[in-house]
N, C-alpha and C. Protein backbone atom coordinates (compact mmCIF):
# COMPACT_ATOMS: atom_id res chain seq x y z
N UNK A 1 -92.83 -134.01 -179.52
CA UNK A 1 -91.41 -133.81 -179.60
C UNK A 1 -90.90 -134.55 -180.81
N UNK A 2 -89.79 -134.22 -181.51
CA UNK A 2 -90.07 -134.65 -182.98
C UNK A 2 -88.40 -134.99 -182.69
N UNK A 3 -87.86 -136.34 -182.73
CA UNK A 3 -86.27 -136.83 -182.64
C UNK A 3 -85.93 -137.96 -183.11
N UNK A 4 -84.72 -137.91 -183.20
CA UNK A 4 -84.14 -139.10 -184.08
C UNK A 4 -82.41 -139.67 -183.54
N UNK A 5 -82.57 -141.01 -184.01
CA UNK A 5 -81.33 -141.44 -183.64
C UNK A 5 -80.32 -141.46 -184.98
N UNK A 6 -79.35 -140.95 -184.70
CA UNK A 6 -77.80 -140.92 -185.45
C UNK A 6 -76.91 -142.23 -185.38
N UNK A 7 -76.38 -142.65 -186.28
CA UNK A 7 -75.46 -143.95 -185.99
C UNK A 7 -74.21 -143.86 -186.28
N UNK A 8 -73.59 -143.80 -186.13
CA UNK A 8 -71.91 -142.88 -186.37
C UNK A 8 -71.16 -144.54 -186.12
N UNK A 9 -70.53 -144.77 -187.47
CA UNK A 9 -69.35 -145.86 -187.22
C UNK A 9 -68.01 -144.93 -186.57
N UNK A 10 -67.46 -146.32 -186.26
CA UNK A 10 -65.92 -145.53 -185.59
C UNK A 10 -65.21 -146.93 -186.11
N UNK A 11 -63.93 -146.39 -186.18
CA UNK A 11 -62.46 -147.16 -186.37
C UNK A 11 -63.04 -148.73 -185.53
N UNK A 12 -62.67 -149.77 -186.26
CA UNK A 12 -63.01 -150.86 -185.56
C UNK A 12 -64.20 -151.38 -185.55
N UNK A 13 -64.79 -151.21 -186.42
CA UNK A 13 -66.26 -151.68 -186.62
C UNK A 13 -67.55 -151.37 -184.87
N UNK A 14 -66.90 -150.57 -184.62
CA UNK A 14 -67.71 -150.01 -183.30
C UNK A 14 -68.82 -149.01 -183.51
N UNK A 15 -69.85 -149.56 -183.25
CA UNK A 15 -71.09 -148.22 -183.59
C UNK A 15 -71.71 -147.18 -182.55
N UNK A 16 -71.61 -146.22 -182.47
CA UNK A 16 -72.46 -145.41 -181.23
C UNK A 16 -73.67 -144.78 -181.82
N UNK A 17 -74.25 -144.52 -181.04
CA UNK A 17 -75.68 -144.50 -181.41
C UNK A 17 -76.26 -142.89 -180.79
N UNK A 18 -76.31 -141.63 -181.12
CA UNK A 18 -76.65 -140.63 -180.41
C UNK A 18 -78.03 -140.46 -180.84
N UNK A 19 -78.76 -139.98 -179.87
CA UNK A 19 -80.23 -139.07 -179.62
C UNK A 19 -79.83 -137.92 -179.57
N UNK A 20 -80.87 -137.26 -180.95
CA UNK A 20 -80.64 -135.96 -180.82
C UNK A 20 -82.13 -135.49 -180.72
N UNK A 21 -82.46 -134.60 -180.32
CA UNK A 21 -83.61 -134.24 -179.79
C UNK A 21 -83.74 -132.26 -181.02
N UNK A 22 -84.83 -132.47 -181.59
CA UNK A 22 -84.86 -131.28 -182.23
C UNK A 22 -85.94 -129.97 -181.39
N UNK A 23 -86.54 -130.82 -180.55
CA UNK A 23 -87.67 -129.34 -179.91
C UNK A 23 -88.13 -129.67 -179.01
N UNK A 24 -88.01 -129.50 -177.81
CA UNK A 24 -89.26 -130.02 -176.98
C UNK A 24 -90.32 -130.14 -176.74
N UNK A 25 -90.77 -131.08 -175.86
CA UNK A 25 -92.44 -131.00 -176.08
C UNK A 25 -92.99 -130.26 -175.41
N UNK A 26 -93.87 -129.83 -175.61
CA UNK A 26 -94.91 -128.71 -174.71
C UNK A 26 -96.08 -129.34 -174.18
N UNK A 27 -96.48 -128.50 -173.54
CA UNK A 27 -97.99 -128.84 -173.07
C UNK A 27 -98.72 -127.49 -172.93
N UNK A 28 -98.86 -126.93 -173.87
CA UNK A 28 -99.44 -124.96 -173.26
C UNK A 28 -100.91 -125.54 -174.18
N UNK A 29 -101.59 -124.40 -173.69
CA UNK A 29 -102.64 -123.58 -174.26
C UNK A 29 -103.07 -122.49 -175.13
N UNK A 30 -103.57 -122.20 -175.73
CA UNK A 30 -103.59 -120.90 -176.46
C UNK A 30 -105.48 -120.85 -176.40
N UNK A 31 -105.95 -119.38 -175.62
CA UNK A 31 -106.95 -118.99 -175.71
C UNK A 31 -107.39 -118.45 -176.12
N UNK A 32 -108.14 -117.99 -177.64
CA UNK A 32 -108.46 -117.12 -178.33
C UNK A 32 -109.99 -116.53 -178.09
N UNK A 33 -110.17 -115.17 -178.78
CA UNK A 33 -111.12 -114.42 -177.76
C UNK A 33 -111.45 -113.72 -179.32
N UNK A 34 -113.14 -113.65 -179.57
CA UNK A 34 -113.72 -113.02 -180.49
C UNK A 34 -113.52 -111.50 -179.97
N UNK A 35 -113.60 -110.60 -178.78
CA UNK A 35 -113.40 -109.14 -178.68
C UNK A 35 -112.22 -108.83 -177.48
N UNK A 36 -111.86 -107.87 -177.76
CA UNK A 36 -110.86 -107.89 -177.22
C UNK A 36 -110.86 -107.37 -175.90
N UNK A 37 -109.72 -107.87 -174.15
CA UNK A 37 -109.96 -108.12 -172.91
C UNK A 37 -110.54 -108.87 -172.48
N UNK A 38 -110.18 -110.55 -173.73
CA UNK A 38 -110.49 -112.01 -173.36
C UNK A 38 -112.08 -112.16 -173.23
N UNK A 39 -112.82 -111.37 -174.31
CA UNK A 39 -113.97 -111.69 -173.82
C UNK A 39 -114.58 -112.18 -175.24
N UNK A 40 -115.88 -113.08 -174.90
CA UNK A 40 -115.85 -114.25 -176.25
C UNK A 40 -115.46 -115.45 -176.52
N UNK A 41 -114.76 -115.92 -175.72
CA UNK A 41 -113.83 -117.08 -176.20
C UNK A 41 -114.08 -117.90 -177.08
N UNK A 42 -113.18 -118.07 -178.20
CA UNK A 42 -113.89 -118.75 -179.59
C UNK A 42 -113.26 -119.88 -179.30
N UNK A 43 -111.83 -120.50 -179.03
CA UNK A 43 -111.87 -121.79 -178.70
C UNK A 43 -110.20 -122.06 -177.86
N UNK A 44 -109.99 -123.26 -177.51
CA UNK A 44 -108.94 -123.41 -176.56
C UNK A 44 -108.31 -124.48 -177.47
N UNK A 45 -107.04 -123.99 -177.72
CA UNK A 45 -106.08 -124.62 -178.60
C UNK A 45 -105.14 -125.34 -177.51
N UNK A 46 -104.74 -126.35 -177.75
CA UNK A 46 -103.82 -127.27 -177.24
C UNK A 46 -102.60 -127.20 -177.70
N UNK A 47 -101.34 -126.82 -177.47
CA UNK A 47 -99.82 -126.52 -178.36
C UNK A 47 -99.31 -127.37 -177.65
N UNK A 48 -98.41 -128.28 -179.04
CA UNK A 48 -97.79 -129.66 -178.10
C UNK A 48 -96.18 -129.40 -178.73
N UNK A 49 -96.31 -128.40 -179.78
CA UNK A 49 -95.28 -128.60 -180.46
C UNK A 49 -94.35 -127.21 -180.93
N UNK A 50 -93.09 -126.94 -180.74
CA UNK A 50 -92.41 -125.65 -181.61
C UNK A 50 -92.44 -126.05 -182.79
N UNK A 51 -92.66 -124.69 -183.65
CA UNK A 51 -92.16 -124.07 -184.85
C UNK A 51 -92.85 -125.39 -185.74
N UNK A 52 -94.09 -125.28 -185.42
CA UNK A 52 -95.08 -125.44 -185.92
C UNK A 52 -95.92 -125.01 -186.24
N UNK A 53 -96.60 -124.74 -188.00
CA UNK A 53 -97.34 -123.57 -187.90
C UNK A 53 -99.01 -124.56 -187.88
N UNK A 54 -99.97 -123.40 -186.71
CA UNK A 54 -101.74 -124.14 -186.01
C UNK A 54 -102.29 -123.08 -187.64
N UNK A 55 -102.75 -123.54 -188.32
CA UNK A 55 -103.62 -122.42 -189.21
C UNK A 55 -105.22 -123.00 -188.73
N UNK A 56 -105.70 -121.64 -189.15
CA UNK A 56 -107.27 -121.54 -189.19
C UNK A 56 -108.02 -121.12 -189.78
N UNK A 57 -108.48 -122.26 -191.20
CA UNK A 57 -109.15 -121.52 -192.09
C UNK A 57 -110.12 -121.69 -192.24
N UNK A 58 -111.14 -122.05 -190.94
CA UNK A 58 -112.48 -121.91 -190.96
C UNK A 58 -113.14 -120.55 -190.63
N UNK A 59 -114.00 -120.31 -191.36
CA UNK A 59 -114.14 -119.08 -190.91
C UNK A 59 -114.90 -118.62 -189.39
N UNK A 60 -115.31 -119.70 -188.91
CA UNK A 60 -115.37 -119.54 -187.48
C UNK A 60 -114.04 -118.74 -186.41
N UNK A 61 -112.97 -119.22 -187.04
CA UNK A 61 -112.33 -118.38 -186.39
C UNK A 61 -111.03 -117.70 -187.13
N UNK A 62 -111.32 -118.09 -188.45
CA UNK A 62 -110.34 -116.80 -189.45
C UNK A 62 -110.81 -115.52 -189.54
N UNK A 63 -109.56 -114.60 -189.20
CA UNK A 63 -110.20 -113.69 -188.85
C UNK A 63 -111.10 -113.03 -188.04
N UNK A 64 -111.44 -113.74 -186.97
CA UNK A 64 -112.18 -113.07 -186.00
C UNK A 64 -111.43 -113.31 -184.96
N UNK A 65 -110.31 -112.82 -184.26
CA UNK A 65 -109.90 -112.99 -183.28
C UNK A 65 -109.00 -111.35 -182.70
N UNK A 66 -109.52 -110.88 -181.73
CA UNK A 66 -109.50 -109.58 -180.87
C UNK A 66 -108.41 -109.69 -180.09
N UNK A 67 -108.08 -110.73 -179.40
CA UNK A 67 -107.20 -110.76 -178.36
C UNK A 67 -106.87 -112.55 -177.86
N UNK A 68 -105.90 -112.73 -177.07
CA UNK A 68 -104.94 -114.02 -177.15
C UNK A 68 -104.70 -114.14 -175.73
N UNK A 69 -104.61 -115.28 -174.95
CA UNK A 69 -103.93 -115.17 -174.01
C UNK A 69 -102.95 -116.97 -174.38
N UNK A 70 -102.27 -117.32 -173.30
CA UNK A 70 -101.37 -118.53 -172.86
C UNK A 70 -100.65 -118.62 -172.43
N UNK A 71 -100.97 -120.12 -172.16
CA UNK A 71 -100.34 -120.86 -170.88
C UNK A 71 -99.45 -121.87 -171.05
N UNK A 72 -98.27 -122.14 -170.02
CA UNK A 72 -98.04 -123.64 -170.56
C UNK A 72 -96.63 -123.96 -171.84
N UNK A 73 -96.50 -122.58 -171.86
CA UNK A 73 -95.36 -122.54 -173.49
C UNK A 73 -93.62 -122.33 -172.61
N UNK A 74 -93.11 -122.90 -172.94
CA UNK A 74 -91.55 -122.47 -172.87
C UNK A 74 -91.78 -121.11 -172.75
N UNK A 75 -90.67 -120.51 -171.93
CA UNK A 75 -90.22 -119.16 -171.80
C UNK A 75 -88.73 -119.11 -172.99
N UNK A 76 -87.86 -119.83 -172.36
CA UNK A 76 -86.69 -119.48 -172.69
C UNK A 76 -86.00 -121.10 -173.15
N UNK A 77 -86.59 -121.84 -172.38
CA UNK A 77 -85.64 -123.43 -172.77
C UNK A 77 -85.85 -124.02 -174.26
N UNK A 78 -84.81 -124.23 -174.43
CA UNK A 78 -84.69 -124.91 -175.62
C UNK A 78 -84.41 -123.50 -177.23
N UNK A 79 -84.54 -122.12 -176.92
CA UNK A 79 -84.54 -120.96 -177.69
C UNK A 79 -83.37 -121.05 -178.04
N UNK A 80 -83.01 -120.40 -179.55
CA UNK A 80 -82.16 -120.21 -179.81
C UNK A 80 -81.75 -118.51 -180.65
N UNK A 81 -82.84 -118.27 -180.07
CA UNK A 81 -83.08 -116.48 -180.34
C UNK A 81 -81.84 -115.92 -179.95
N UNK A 82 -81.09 -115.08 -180.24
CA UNK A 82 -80.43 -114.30 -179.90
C UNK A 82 -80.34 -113.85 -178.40
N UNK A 83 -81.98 -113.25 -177.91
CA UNK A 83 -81.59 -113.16 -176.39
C UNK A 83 -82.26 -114.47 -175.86
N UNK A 84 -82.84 -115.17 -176.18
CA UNK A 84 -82.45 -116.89 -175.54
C UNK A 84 -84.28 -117.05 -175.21
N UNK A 85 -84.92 -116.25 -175.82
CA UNK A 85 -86.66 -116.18 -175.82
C UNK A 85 -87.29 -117.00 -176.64
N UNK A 86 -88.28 -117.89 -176.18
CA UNK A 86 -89.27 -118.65 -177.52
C UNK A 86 -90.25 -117.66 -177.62
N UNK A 87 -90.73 -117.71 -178.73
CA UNK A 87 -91.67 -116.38 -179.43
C UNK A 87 -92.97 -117.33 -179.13
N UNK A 88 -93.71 -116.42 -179.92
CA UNK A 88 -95.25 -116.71 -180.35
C UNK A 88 -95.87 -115.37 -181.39
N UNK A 89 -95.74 -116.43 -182.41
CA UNK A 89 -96.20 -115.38 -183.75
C UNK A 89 -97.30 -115.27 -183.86
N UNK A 90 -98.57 -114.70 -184.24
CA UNK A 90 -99.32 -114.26 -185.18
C UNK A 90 -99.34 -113.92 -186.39
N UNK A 91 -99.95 -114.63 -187.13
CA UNK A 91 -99.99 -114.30 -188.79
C UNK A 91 -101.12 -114.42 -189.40
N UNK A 92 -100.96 -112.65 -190.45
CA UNK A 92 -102.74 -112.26 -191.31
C UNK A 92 -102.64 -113.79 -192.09
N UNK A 93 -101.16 -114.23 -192.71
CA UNK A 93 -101.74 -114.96 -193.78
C UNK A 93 -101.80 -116.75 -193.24
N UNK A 94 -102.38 -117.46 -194.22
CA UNK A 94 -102.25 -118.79 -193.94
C UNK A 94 -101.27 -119.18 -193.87
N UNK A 95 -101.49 -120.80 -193.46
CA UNK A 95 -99.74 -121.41 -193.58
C UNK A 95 -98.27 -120.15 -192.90
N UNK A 96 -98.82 -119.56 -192.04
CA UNK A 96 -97.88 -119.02 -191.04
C UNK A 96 -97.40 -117.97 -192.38
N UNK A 97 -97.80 -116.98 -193.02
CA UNK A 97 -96.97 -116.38 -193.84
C UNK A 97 -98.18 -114.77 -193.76
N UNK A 98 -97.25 -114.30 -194.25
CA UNK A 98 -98.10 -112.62 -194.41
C UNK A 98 -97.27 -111.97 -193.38
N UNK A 99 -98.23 -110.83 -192.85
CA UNK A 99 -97.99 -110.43 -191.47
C UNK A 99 -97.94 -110.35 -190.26
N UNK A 100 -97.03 -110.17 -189.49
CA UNK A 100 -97.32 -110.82 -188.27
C UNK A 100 -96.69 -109.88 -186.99
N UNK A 101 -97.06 -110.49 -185.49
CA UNK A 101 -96.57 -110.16 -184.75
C UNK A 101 -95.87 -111.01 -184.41
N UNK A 102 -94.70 -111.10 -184.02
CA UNK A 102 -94.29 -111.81 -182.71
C UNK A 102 -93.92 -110.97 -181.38
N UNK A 103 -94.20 -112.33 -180.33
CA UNK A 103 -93.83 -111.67 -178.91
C UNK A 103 -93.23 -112.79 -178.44
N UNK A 104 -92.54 -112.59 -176.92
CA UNK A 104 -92.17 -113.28 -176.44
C UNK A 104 -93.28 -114.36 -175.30
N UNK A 105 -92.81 -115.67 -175.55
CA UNK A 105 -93.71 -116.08 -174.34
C UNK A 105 -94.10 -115.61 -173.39
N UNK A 106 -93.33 -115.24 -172.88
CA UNK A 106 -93.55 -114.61 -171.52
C UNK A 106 -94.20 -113.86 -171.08
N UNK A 107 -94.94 -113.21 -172.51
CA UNK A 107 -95.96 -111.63 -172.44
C UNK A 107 -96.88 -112.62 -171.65
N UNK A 108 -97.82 -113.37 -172.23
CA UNK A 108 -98.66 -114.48 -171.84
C UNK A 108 -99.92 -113.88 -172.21
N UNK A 109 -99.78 -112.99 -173.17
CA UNK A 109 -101.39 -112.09 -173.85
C UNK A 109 -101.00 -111.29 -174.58
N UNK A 110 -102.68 -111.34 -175.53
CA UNK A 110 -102.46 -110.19 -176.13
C UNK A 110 -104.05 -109.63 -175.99
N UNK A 111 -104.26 -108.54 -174.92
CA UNK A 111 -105.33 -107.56 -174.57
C UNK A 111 -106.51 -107.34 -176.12
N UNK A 112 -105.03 -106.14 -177.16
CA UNK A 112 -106.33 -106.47 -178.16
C UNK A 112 -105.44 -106.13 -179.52
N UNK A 113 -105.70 -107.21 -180.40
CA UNK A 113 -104.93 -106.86 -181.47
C UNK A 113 -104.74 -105.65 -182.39
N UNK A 114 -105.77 -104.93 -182.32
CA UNK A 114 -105.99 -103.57 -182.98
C UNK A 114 -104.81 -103.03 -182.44
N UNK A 115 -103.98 -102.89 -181.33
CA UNK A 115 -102.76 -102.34 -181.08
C UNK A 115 -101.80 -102.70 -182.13
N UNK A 116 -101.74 -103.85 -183.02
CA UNK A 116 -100.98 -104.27 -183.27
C UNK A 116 -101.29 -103.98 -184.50
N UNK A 117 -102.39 -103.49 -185.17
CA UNK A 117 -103.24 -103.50 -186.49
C UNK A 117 -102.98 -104.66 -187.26
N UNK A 118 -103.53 -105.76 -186.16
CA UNK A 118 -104.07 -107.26 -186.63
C UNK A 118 -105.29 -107.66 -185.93
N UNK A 119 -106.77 -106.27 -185.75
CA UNK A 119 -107.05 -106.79 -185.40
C UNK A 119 -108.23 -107.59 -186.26
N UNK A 120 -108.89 -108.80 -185.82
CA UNK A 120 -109.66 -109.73 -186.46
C UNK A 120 -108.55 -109.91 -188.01
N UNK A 121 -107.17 -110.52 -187.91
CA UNK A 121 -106.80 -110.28 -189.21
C UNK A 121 -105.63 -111.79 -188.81
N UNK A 122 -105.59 -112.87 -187.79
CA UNK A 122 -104.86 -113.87 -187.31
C UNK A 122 -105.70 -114.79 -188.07
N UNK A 123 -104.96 -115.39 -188.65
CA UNK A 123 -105.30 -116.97 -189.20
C UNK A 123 -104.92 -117.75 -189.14
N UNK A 124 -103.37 -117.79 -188.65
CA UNK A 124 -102.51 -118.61 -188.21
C UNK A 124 -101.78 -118.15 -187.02
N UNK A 125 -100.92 -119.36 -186.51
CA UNK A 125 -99.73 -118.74 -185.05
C UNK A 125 -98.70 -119.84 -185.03
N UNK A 126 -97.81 -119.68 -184.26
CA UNK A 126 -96.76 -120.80 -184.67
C UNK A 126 -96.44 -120.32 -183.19
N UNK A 127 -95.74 -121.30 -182.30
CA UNK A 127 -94.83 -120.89 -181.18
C UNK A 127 -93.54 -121.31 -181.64
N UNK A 128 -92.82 -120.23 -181.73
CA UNK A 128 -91.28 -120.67 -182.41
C UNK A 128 -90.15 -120.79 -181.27
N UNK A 129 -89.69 -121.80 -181.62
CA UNK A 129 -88.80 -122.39 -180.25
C UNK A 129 -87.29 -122.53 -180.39
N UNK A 130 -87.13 -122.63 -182.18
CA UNK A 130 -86.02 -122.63 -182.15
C UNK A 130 -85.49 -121.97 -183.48
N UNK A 131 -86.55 -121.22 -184.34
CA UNK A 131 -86.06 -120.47 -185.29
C UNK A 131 -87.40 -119.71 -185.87
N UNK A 132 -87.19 -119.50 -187.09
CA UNK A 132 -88.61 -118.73 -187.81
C UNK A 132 -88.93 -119.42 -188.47
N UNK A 133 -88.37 -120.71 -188.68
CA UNK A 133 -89.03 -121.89 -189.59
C UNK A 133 -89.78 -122.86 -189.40
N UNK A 134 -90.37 -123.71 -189.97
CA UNK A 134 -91.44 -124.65 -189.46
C UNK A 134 -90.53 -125.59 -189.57
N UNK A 135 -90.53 -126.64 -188.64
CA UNK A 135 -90.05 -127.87 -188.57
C UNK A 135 -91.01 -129.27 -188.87
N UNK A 136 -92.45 -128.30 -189.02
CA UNK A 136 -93.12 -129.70 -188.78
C UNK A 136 -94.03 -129.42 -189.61
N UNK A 137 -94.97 -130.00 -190.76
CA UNK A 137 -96.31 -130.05 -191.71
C UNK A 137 -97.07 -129.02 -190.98
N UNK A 138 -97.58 -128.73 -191.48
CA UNK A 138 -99.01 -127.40 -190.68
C UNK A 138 -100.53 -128.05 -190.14
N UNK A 139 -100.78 -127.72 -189.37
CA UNK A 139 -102.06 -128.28 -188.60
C UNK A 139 -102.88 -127.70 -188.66
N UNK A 140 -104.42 -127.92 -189.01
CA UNK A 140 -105.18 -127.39 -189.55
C UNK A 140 -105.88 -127.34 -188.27
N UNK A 141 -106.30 -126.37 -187.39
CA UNK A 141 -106.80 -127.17 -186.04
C UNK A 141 -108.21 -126.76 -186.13
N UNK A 142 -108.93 -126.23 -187.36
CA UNK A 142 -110.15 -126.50 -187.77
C UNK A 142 -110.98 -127.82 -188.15
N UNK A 143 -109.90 -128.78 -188.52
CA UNK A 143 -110.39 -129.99 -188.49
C UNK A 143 -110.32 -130.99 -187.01
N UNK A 144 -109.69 -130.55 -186.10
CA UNK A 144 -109.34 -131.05 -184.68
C UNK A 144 -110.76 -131.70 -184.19
């Protein structure tokens, strides 16, 4: 969870002190799958954080990934989407950029990316919680 305190003077040499909180913390999973209908499993990602982009540029698992499932992610708290949904992107390119899907948490899979004509083509994912931007440095979770 990534927050900070504000210090706001007031009239009278009086200080208040607010917590503002920018994302919440998570605790999900993300299961990625070399063929697609979760079968293969190339490795189990740990998501602690929104709108953060996980890249993967080992080739162990750039590009080879068929299908997605997870657990554990915000549905709706803390969103500031229009209809009030935290996503979960997929992206061909590194550093969260190129092409992509997004869905909503809530799908909680993705069967097989070839629907999406991404398939074996994810190198990165971001769970976006409160916009399309990264809030936080990028994580290489090939070095994990």
């Amino acid at each position: 969870m990534s927050s900070r305190y504000l210090a706001f003077a007031l009239v009278g040499g009086i200080v208040t002190t607010c917590f503002v909180q920018d994302a919440m913390a998570m605790n999900g999973e993300l299961r990625i799958y070399k063929e697609p209908e979760f079968k293969r499993l190339r490795r189990i990602i740990g998501v602690s954080a929104g709108n953060l982009c996980y890249d993967m540029p080992c080739a162990e698992l750039s590009g080879t990934i068929s299908s997605a499932r997870w657990m554990g992610l915000p549905a709706t708290t803390g969103s500031t989407f229009a209809e009030g949904h935290v996503k979960i992107a997929f992206y061909a390119g590194s550093n969260c950029t190129g092409k992509s899907i997004v869905l909503n948490t809530s799908a909680g899979e993705v069967r097989n990316f070839a629907n999406f004509g991404m398939d074996n083509a994810t190198t990165s994912f971001a769970v976006l919680q409160t916009s399309t931007v990264m809030q936080h440095a990028t994580s290489n979770i090939c070095e994990w």
